[in-house]
N, C-alpha and C. Protein backbone atom coordinates (compact mmCIF):
# COMPACT_ATOMS: atom_id res chain seq x y z
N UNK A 1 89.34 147.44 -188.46
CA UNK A 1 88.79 146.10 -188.38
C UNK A 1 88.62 145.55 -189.78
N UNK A 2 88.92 144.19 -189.99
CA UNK A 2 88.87 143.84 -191.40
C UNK A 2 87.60 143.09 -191.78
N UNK A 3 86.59 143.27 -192.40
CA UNK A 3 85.50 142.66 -192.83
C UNK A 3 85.51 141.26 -193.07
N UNK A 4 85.79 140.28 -192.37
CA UNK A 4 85.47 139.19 -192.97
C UNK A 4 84.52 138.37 -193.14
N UNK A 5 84.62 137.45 -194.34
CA UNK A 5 83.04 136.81 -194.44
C UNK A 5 82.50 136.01 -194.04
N UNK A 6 81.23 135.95 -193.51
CA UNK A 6 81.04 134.82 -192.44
C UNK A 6 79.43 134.86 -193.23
N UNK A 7 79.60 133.34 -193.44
CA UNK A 7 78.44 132.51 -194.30
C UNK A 7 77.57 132.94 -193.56
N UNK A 8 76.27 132.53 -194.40
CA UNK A 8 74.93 132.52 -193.98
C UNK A 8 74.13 131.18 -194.33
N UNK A 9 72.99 131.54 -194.76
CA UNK A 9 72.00 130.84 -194.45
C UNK A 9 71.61 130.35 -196.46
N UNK A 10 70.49 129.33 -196.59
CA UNK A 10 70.12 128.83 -197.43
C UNK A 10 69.08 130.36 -198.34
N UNK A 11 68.27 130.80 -197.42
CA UNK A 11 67.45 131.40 -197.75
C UNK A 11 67.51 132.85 -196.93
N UNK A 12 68.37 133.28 -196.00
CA UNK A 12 68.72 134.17 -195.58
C UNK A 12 69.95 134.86 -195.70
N UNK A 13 69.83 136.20 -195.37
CA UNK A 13 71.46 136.54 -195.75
C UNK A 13 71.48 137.24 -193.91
N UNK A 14 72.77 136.99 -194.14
CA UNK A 14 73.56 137.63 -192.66
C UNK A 14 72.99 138.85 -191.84
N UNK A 15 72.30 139.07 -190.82
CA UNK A 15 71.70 140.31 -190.70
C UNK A 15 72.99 140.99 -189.85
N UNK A 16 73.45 142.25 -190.06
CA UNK A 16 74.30 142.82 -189.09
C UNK A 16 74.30 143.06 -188.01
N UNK A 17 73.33 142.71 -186.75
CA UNK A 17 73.15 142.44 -185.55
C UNK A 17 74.10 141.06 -185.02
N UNK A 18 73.81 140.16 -186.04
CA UNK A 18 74.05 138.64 -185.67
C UNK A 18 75.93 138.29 -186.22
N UNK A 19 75.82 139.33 -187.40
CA UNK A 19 77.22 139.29 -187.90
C UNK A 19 78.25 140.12 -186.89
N UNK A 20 77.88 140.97 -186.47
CA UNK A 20 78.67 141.99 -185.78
C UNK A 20 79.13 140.76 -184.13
N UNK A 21 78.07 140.26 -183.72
CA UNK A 21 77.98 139.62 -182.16
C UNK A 21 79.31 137.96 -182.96
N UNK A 22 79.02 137.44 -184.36
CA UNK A 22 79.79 136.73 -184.47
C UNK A 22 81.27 137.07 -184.78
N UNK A 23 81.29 137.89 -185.28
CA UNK A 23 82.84 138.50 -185.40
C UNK A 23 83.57 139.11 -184.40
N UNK A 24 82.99 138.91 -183.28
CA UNK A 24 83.65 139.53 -181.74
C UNK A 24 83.78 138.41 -181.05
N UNK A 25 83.50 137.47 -181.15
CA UNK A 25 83.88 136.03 -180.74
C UNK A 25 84.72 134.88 -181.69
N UNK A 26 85.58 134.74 -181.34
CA UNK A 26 86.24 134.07 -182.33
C UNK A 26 86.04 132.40 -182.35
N UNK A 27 85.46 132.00 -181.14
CA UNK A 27 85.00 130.75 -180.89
C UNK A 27 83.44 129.82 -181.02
N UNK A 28 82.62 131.26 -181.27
CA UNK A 28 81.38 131.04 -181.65
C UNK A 28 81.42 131.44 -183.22
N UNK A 29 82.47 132.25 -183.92
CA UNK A 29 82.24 131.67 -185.21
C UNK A 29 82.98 130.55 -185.78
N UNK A 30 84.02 130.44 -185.23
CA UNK A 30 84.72 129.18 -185.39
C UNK A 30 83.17 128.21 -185.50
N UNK A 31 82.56 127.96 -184.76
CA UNK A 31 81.43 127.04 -184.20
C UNK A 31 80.29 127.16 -185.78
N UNK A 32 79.96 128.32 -185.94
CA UNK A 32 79.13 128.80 -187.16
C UNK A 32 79.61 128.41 -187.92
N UNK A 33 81.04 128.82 -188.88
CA UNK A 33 81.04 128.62 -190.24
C UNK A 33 81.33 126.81 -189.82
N UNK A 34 81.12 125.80 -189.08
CA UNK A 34 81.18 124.27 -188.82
C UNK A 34 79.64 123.80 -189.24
N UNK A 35 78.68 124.69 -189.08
CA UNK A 35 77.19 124.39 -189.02
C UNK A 35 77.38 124.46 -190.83
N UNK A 36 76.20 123.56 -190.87
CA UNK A 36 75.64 123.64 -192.43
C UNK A 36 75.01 124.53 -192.53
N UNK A 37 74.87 124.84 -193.80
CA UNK A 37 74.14 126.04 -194.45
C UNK A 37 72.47 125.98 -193.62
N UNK A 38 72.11 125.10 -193.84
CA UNK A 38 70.61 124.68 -193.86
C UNK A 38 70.33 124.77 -192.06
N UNK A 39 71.19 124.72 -191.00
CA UNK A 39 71.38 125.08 -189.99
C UNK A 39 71.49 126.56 -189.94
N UNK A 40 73.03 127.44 -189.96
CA UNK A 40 73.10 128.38 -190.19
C UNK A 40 71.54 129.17 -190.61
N UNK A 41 71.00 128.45 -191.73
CA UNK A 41 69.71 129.24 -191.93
C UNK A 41 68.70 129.46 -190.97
N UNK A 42 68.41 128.25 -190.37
CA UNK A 42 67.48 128.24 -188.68
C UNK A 42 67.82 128.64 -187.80
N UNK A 43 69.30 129.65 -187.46
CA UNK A 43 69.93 130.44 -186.67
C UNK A 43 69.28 132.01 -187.30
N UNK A 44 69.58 132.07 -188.29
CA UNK A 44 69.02 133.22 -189.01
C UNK A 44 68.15 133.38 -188.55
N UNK A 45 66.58 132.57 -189.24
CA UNK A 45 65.31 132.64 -189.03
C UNK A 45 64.80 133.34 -188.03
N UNK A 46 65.47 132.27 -186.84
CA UNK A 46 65.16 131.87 -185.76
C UNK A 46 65.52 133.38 -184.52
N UNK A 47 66.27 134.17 -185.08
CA UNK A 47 66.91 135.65 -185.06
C UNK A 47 65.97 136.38 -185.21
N UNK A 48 65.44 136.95 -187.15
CA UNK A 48 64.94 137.38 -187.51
C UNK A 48 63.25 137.57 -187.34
N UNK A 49 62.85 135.99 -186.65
CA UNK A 49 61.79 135.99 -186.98
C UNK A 49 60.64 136.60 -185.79
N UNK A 50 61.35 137.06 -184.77
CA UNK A 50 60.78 137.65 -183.79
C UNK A 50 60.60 139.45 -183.65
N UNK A 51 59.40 139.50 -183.21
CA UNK A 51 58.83 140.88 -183.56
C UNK A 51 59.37 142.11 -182.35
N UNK A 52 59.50 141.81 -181.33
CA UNK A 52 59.87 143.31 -180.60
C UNK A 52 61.91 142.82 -180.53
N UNK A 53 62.20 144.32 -180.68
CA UNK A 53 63.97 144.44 -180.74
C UNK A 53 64.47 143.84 -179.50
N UNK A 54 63.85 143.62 -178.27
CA UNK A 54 64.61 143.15 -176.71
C UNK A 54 64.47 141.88 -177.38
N UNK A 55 63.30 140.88 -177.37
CA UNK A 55 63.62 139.61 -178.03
C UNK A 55 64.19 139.20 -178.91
N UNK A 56 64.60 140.44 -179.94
CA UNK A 56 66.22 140.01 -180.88
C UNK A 56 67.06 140.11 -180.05
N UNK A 57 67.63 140.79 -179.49
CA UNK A 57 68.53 140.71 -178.83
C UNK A 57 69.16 139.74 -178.30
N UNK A 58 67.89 139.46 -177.34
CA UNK A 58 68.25 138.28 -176.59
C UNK A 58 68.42 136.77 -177.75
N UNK A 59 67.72 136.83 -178.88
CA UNK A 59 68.52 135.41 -179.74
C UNK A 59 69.85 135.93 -180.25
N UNK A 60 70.50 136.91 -180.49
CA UNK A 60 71.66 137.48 -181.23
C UNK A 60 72.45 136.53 -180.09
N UNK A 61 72.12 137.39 -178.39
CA UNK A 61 72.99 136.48 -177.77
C UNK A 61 73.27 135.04 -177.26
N UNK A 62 72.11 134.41 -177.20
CA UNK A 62 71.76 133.05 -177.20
C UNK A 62 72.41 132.23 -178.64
N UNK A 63 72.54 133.10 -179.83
CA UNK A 63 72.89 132.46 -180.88
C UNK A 63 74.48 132.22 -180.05
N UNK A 64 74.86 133.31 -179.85
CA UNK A 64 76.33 132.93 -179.46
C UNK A 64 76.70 131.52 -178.05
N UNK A 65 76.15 132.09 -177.49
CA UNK A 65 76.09 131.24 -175.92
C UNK A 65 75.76 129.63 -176.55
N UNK A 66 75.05 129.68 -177.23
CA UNK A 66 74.08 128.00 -177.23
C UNK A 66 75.02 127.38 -178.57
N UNK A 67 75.66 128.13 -179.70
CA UNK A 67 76.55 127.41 -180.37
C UNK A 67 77.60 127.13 -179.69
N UNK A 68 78.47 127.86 -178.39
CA UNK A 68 79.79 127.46 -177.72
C UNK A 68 78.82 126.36 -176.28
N UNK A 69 77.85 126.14 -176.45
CA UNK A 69 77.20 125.06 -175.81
C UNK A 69 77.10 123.75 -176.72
N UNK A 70 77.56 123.75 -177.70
CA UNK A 70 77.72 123.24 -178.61
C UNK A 70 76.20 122.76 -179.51
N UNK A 71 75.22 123.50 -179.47
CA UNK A 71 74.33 123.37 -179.73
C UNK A 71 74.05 123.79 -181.45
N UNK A 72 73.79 122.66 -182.59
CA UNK A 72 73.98 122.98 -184.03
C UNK A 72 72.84 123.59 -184.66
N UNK A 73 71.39 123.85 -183.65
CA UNK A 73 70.43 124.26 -184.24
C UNK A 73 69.50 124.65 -182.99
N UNK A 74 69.14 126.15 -183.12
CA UNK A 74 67.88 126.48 -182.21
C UNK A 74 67.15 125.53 -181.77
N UNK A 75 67.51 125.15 -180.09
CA UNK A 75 66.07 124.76 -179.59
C UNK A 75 64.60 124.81 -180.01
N UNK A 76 64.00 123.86 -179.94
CA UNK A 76 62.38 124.26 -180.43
C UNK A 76 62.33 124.73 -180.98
N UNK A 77 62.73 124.79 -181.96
CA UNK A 77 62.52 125.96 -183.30
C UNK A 77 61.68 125.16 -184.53
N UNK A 78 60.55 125.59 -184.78
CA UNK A 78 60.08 124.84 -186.07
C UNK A 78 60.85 124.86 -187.23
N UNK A 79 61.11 125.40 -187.56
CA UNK A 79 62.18 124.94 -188.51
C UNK A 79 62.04 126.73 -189.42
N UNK A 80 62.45 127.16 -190.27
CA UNK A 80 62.08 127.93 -191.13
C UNK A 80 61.11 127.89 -192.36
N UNK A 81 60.01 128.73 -192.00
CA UNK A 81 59.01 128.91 -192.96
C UNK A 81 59.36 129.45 -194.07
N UNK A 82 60.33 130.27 -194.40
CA UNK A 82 60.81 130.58 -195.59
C UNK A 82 61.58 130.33 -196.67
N UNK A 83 61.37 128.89 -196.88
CA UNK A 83 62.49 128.34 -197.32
C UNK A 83 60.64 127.92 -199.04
N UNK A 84 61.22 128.06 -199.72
CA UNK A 84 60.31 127.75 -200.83
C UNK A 84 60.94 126.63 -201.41
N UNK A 85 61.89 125.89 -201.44
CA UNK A 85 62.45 125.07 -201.83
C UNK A 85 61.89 123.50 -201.53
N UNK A 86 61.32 123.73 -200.50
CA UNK A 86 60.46 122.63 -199.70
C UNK A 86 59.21 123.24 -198.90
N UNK A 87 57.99 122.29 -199.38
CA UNK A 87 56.83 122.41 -198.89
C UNK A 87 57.32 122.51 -197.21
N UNK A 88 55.67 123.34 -196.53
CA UNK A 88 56.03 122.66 -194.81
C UNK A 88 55.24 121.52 -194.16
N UNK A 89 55.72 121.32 -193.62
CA UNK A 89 55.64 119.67 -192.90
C UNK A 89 54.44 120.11 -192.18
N UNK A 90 53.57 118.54 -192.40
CA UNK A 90 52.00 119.13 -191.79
C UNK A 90 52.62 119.24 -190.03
N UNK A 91 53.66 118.81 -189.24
CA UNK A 91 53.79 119.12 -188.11
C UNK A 91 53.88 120.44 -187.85
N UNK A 92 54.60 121.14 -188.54
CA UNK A 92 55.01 122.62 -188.70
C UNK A 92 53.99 123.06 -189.30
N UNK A 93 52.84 123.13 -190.11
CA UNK A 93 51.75 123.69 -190.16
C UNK A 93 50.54 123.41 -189.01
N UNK A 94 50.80 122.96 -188.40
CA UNK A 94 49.78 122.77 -186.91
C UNK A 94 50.45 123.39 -186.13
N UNK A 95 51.83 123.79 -185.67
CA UNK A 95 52.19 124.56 -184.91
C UNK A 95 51.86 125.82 -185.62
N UNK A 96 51.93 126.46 -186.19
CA UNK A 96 51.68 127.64 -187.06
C UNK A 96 50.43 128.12 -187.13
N UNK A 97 49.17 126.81 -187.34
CA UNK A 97 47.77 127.53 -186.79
C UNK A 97 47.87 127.49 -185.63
N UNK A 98 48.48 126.75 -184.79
CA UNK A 98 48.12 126.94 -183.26
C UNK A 98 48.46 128.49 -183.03
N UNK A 99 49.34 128.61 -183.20
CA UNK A 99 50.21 129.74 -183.15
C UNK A 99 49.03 131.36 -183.41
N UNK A 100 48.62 131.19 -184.90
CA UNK A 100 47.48 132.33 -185.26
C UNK A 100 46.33 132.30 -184.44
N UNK A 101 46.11 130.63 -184.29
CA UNK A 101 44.47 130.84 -183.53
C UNK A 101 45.07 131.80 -181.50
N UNK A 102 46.17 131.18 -180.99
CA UNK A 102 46.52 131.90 -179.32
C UNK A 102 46.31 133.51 -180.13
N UNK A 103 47.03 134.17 -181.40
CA UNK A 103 47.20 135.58 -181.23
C UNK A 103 45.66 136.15 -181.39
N UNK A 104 44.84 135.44 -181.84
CA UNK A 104 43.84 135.79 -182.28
C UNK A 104 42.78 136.20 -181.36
N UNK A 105 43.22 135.06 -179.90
CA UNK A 105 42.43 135.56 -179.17
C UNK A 105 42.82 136.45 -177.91
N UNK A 106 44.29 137.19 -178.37
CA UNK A 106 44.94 137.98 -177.65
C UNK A 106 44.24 139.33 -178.00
C-alpha cells in the first residue's frame, strides 16, 4: 500500500484512525482534501475530542458517511477550542460552561 498524504487540519495533525478510514475510500477523500484547512480541522477536533474509544469510532465513521453526504463541517459542532490563533466566541464559551456545570452534577 502506498502512503499517501492526506492534509490535515490548522491546529491538528492527522490521527491514524481517521487517516486509515480516509484512505480506504477514495470518494470521501476526494471530498476531504476539497474542505479547507480550517474545516478539515473541525473534522479532526470534532474526532479527537471525545472521551470513550466506541464514540471515536463512531465519528471516524460519520466523518466518512456525512462528507459523501456532502456535508463540509461537523454538525453542531462548536467549533474547535484549540485553535490559539483566535480567541473563543462568547457563544462557544457558554456552551462550554454549560457543558462543565451538566458534568458536574453527574
Amino acid at each position: 500500500m502506498v502512503n499517501k498524504k492526506i492534509s490535515g487540519g490548522t491546529v491538528h495533525k492527522m490521527p491514524p484512525d481517521l487517516r486509515k478510514a480516509l484512505a480506504s475510500d477514495k470518494a470521501a477523500l476526494a471530498l476531504w482534501e476539497d474542505i479547507t484547512p480550517l474545516a478539515r480541522n473541525e473534522w479532526i477536533c470534532w474526532t479527537i475530542f471525545v472521551k470513550k474509544e466506541e464514540t471515536r469510532k463512531e465519528h471516524v465513521k460519520r466523518v466518512i458517511s456525512e462528507l459523501k453526504e456532502g456535508m463540509r463541517r461537523p454538525c453542531c459542532w462548536i467549533g474547535c477550542i484549540h485553535r490559539s490563533d483566535k480567541s473563543i466566541s462568547r457563544s462557544v464559551q457558554y456552551v462550554l460552561e454549560r457543558r462543565s456545570k451538566k458534568r458536574a452534577h453527574i
